[in-house]
PDB file of N, CA and C in Angstrom:
ATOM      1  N   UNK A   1       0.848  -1.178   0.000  1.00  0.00           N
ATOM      2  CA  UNK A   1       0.000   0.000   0.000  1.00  0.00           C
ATOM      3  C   UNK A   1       0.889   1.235   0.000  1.00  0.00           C
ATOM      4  N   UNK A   2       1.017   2.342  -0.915  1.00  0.00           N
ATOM      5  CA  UNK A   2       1.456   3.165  -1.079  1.00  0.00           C
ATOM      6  C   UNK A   2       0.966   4.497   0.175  1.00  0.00           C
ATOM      7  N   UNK A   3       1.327   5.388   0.185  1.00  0.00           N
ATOM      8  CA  UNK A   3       0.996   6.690   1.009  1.00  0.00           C
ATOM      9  C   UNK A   3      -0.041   7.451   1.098  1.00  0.00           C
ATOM     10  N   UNK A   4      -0.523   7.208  -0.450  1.00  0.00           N
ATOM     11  CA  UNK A   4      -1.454   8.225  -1.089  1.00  0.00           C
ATOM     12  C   UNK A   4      -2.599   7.319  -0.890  1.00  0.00           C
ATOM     13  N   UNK A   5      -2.797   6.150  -0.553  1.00  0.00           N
ATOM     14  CA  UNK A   5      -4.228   5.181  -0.702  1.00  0.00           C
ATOM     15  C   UNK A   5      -4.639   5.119   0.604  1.00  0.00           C
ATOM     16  N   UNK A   6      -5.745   5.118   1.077  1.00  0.00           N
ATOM     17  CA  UNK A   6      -6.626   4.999   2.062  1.00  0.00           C
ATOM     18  C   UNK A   6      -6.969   3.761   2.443  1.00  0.00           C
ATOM     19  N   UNK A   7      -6.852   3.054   3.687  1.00  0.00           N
ATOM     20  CA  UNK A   7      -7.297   1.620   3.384  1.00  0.00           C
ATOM     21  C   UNK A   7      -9.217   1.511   3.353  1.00  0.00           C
ATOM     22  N   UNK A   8      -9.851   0.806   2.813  1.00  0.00           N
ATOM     23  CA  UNK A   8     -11.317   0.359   2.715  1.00  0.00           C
ATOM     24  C   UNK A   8     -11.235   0.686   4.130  1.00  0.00           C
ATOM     25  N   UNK A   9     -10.713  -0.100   5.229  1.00  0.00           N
ATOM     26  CA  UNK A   9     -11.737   0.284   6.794  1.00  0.00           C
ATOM     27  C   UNK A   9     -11.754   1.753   7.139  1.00  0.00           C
ATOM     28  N   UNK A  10     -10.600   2.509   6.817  1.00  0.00           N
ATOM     29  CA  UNK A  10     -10.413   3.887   7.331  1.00  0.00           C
ATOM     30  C   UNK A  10     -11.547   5.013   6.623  1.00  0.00           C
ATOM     31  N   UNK A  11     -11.756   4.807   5.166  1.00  0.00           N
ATOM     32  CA  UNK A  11     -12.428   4.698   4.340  1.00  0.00           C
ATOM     33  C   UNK A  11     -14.309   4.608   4.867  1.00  0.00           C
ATOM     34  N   UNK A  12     -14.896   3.826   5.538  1.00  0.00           N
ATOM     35  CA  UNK A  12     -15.811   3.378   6.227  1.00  0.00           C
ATOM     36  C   UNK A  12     -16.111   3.830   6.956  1.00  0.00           C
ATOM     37  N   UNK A  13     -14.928   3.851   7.828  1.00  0.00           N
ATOM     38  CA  UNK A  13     -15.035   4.686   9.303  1.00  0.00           C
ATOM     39  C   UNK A  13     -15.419   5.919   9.059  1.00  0.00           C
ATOM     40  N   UNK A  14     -14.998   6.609   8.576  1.00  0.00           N
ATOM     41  CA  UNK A  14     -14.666   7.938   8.241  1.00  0.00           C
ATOM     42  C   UNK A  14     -16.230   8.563   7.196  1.00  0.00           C
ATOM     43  N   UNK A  15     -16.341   7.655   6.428  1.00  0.00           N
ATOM     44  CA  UNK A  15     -17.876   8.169   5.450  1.00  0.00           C
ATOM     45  C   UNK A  15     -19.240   7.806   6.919  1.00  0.00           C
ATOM     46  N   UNK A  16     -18.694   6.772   7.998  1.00  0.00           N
ATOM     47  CA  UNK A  16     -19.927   6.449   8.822  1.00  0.00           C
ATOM     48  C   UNK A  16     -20.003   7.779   9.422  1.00  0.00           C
ATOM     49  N   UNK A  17     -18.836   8.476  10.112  1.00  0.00           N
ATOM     50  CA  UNK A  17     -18.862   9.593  10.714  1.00  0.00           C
ATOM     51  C   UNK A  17     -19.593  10.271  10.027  1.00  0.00           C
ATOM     52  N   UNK A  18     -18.880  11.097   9.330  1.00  0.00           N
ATOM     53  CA  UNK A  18     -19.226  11.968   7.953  1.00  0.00           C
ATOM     54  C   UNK A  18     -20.854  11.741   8.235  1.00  0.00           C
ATOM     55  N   UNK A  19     -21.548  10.959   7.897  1.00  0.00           N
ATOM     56  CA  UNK A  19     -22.904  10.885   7.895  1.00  0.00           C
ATOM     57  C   UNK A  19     -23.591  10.972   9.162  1.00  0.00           C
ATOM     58  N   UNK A  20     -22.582  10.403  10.184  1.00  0.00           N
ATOM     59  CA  UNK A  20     -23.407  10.730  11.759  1.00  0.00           C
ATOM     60  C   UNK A  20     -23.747  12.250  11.817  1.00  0.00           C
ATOM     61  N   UNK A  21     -22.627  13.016  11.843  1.00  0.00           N
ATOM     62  CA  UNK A  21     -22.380  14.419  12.102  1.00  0.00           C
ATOM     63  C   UNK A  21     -23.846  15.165  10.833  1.00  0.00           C
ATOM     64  N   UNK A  22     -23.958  14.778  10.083  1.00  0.00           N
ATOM     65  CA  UNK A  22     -24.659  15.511   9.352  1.00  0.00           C
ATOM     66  C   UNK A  22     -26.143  15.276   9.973  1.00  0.00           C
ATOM     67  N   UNK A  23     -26.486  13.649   9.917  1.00  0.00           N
ATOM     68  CA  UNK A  23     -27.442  13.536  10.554  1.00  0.00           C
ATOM     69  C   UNK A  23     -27.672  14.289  12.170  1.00  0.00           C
ATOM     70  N   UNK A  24     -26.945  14.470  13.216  1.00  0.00           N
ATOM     71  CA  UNK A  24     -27.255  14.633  14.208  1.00  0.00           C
ATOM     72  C   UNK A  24     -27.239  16.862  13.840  1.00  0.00           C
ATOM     73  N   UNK A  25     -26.825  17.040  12.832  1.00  0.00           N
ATOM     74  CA  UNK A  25     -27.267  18.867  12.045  1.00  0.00           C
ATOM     75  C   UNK A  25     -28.488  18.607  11.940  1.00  0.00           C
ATOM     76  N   UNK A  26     -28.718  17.981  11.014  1.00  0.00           N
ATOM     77  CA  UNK A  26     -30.096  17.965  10.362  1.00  0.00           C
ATOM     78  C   UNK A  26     -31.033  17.730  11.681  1.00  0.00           C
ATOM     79  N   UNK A  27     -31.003  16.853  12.426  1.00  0.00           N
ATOM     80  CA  UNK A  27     -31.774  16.772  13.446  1.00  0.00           C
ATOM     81  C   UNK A  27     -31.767  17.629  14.678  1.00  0.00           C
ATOM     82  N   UNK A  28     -31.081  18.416  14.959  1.00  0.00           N
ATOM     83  CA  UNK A  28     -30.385  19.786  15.554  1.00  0.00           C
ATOM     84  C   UNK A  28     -31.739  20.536  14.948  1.00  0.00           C
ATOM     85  N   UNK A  29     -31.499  20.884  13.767  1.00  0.00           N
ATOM     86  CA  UNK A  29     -32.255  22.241  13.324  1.00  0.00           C
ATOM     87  C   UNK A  29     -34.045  21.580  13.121  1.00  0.00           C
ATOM     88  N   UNK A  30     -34.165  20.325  12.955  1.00  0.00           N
ATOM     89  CA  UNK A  30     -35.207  20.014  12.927  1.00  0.00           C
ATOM     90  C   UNK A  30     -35.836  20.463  14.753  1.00  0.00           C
ATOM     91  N   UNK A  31     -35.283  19.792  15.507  1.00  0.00           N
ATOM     92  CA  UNK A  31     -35.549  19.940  16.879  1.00  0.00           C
ATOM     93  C   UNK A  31     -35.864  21.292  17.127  1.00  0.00           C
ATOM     94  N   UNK A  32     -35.095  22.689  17.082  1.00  0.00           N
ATOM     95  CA  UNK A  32     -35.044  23.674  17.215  1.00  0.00           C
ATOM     96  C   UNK A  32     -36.440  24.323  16.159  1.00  0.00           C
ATOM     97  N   UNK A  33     -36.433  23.832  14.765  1.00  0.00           N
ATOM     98  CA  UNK A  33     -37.576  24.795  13.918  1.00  0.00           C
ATOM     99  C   UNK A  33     -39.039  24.059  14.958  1.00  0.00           C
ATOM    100  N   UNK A  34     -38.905  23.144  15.352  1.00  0.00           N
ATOM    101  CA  UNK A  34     -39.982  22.522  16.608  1.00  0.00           C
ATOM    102  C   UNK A  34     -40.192  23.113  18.056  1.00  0.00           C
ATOM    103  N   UNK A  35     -39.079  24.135  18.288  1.00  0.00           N
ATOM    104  CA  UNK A  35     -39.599  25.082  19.137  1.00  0.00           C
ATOM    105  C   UNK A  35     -38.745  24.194  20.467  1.00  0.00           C
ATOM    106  N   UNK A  36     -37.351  22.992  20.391  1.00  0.00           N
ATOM    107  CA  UNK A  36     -36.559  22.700  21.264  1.00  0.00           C
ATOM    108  C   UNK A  36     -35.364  23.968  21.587  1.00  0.00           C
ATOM    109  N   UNK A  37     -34.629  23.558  22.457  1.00  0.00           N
ATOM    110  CA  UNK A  37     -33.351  24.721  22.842  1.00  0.00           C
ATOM    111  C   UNK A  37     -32.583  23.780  22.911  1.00  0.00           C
ATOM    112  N   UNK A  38     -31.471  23.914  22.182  1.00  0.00           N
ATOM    113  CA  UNK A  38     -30.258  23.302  21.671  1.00  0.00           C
ATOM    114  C   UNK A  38     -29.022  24.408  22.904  1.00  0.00           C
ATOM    115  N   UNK A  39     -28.467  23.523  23.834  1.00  0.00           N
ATOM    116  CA  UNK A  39     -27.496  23.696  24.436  1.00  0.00           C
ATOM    117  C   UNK A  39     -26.216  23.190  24.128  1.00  0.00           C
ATOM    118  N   UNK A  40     -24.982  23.476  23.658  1.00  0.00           N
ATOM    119  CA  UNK A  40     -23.700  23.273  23.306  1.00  0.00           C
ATOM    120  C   UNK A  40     -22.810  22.929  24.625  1.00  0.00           C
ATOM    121  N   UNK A  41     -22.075  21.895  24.857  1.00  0.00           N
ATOM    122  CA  UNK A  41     -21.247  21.877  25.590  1.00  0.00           C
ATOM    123  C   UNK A  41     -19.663  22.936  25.218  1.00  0.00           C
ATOM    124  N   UNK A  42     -19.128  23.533  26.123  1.00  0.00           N
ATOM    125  CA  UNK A  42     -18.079  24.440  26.051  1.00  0.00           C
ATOM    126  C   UNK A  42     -17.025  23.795  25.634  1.00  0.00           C
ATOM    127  N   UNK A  43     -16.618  22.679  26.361  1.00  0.00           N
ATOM    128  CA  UNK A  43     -15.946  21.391  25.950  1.00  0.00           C
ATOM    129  C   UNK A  43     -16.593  20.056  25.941  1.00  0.00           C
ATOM    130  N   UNK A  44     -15.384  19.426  25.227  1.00  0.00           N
ATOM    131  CA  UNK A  44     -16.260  17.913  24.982  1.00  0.00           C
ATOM    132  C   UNK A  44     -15.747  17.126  25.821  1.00  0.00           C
ATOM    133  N   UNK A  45     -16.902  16.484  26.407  1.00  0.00           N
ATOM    134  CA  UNK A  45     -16.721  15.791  28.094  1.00  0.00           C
ATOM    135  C   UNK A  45     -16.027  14.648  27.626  1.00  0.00           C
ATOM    136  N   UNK A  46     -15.532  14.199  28.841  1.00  0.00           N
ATOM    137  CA  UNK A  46     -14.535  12.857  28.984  1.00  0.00           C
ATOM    138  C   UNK A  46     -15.311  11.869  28.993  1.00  0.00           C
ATOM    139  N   UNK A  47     -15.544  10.633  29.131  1.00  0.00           N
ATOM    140  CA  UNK A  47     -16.447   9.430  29.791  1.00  0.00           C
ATOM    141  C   UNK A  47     -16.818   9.597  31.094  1.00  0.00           C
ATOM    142  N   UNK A  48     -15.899  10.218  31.591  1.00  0.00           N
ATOM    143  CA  UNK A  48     -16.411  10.164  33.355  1.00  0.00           C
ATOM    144  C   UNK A  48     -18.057  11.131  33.194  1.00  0.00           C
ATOM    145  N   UNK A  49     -17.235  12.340  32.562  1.00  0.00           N
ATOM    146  CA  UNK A  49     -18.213  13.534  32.767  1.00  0.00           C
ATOM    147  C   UNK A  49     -19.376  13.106  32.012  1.00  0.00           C
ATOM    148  N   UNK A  50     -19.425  12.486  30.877  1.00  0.00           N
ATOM    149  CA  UNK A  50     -20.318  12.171  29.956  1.00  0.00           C
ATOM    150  C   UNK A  50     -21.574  11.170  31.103  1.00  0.00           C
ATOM    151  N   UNK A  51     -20.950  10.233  31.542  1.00  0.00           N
ATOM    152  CA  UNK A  51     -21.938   9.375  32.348  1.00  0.00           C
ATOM    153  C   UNK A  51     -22.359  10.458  33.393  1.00  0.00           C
ATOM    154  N   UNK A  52     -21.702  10.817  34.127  1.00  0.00           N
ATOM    155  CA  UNK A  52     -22.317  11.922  34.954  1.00  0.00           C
ATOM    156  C   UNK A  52     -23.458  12.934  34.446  1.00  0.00           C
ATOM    157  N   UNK A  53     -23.079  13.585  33.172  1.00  0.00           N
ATOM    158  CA  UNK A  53     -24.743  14.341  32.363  1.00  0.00           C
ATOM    159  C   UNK A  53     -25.525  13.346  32.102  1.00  0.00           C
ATOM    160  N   UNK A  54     -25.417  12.355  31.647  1.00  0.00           N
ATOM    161  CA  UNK A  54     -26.138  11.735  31.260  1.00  0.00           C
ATOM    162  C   UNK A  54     -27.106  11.089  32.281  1.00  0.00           C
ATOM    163  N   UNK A  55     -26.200  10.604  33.327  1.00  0.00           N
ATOM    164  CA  UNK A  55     -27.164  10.418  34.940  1.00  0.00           C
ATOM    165  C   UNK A  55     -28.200  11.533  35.539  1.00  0.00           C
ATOM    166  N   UNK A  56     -27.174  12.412  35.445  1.00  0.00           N
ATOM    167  CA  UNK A  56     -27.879  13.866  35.805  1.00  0.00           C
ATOM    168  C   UNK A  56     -28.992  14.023  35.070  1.00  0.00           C
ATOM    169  N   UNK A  57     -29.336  13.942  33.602  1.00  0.00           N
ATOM    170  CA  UNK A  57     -30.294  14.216  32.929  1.00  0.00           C
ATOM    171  C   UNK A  57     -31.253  13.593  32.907  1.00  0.00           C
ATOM    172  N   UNK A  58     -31.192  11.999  32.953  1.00  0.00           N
ATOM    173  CA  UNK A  58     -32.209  10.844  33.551  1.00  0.00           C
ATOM    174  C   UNK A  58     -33.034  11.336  34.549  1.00  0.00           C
ATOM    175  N   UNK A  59     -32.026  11.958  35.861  1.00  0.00           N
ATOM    176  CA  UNK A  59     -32.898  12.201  36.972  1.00  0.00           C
ATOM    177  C   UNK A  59     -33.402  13.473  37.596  1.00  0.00           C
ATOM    178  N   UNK A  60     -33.300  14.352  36.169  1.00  0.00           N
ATOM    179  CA  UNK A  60     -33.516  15.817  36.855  1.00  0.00           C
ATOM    180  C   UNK A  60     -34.767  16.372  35.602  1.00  0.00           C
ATOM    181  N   UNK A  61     -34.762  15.983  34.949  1.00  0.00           N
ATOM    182  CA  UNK A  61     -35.765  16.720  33.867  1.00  0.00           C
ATOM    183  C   UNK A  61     -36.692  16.359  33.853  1.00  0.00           C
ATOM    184  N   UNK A  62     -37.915  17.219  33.653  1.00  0.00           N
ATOM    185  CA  UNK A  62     -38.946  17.120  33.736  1.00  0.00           C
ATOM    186  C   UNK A  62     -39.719  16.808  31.994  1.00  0.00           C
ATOM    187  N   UNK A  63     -39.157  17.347  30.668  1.00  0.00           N
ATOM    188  CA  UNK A  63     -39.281  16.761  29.811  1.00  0.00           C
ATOM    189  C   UNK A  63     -38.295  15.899  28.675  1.00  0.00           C
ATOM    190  N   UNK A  64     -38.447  15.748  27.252  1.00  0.00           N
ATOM    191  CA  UNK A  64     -37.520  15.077  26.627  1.00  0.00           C
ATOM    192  C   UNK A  64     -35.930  15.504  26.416  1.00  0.00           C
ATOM    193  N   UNK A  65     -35.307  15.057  26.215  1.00  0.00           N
ATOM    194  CA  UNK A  65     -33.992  15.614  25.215  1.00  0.00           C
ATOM    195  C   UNK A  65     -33.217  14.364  25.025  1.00  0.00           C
ATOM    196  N   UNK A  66     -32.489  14.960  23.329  1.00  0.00           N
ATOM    197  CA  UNK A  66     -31.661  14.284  22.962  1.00  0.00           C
ATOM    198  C   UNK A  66     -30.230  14.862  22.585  1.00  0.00           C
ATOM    199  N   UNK A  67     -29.647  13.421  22.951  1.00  0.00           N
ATOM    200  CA  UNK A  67     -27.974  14.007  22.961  1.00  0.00           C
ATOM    201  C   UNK A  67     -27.508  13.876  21.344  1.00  0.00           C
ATOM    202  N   UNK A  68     -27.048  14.722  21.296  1.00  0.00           N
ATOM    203  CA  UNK A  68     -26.575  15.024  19.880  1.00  0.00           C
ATOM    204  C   UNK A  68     -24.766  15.180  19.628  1.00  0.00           C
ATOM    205  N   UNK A  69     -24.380  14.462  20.738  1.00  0.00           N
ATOM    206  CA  UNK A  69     -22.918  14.523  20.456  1.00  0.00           C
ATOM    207  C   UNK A  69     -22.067  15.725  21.056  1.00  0.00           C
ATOM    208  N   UNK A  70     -22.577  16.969  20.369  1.00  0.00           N
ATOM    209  CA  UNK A  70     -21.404  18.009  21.070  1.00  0.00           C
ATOM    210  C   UNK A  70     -22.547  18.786  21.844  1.00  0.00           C
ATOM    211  N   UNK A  71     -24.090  18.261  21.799  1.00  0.00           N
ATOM    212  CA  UNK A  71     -24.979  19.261  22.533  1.00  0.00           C
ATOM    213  C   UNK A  71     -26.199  18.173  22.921  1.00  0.00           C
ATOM    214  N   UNK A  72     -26.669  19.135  23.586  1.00  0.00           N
ATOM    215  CA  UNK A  72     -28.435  18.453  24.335  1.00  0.00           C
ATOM    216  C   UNK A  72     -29.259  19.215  23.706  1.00  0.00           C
ATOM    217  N   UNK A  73     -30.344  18.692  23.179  1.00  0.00           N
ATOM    218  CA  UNK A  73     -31.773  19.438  22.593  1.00  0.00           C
ATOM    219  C   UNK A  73     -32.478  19.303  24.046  1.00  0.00           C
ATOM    220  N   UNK A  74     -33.302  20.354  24.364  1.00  0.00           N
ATOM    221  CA  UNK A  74     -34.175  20.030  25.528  1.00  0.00           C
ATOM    222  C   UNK A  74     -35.820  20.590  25.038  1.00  0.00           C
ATOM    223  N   UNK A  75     -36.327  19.781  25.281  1.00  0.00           N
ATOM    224  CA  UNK A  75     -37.983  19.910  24.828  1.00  0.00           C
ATOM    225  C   UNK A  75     -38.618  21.164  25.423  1.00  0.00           C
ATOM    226  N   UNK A  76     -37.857  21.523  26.634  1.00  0.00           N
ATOM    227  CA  UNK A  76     -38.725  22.464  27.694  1.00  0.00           C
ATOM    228  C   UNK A  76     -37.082  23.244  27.879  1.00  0.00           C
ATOM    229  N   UNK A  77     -38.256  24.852  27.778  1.00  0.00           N
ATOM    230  CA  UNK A  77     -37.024  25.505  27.932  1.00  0.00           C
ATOM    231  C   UNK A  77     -36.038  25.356  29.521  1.00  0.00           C
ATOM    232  N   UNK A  78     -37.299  25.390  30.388  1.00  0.00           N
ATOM    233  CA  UNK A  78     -37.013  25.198  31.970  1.00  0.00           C
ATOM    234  C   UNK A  78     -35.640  23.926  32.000  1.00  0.00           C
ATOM    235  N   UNK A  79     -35.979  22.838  31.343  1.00  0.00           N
ATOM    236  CA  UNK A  79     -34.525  21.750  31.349  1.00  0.00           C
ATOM    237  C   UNK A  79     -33.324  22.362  31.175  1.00  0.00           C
ATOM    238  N   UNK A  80     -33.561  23.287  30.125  1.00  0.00           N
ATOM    239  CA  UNK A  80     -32.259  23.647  28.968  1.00  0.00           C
ATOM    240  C   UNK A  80     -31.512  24.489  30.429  1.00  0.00           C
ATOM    241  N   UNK A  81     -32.101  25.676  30.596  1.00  0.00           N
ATOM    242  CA  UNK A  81     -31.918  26.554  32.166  1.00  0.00           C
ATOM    243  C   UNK A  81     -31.459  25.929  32.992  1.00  0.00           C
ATOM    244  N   UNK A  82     -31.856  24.997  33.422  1.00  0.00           N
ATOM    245  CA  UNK A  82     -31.001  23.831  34.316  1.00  0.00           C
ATOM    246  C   UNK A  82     -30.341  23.869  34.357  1.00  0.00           C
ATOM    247  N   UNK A  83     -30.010  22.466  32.926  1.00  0.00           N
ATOM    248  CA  UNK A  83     -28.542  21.999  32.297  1.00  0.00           C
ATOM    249  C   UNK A  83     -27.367  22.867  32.813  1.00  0.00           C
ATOM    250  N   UNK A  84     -28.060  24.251  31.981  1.00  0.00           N
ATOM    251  CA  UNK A  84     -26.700  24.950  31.672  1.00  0.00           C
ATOM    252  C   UNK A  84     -26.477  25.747  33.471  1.00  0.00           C
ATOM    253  N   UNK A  85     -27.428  25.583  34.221  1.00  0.00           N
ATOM    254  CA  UNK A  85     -27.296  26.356  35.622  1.00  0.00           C
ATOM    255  C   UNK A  85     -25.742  24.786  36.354  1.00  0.00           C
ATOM    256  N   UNK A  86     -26.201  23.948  35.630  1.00  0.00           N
ATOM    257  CA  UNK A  86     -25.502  22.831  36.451  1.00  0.00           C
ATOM    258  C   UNK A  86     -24.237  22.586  35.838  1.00  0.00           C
ATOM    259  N   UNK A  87     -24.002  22.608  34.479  1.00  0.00           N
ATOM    260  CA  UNK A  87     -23.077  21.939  33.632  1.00  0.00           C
ATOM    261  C   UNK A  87     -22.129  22.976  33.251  1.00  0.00           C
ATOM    262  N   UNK A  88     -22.652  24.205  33.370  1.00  0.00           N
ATOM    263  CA  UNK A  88     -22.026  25.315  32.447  1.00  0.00           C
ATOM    264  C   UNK A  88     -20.573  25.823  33.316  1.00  0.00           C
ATOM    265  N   UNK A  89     -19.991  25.456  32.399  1.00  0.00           N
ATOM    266  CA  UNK A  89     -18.091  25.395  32.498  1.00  0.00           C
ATOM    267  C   UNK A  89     -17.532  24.085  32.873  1.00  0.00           C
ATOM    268  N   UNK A  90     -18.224  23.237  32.941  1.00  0.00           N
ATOM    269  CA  UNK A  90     -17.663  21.926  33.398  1.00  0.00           C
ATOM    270  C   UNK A  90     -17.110  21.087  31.936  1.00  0.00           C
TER     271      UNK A  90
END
């Protein structure tokens, strides 16, 4: 294999991403033209921190949201207020 060639798995990997990321846009702005609040994390959490929001969010909200990778959609603005009262700079 030369320098310039890509192998097929890297190849895969890389178009699966490619399509996650677009899908979880598209569903971003869908959520939001629906009247959700899209919160951004400042940084992108570790595993520790990740299970920790994710616990946190199980047991503190009163309506839906979905994780979208670098952010939370929250159904109710009151969640989103939360989140960010709890998470914001962490």
């Amino acid at each position: 294999m030369d320098s310039d060639s890509v192998s097929p798995d890297f190849a895969e990997i890389l178009a699966e991403e490619i399509k996650n990321e677009i899908d979880r846009e598209v569903l971003s702005k869908v959520l939001i033209s629906q009247g959700w609040h899209l919160v951004e994390y400042k940084k992108e959490p570790d595993i520790v921190e990740l299970v920790d929001i994710y616990t946190w969010l199980d047991s503190n909200l009163t309506g839906n949201h979905v994780n979208l990778h670098h952010s939370v959609a929250f159904e109710l603005a009151e969640d989103a207020v939360m989140f960010k009262l709890r998470w914001a700079g962490k």
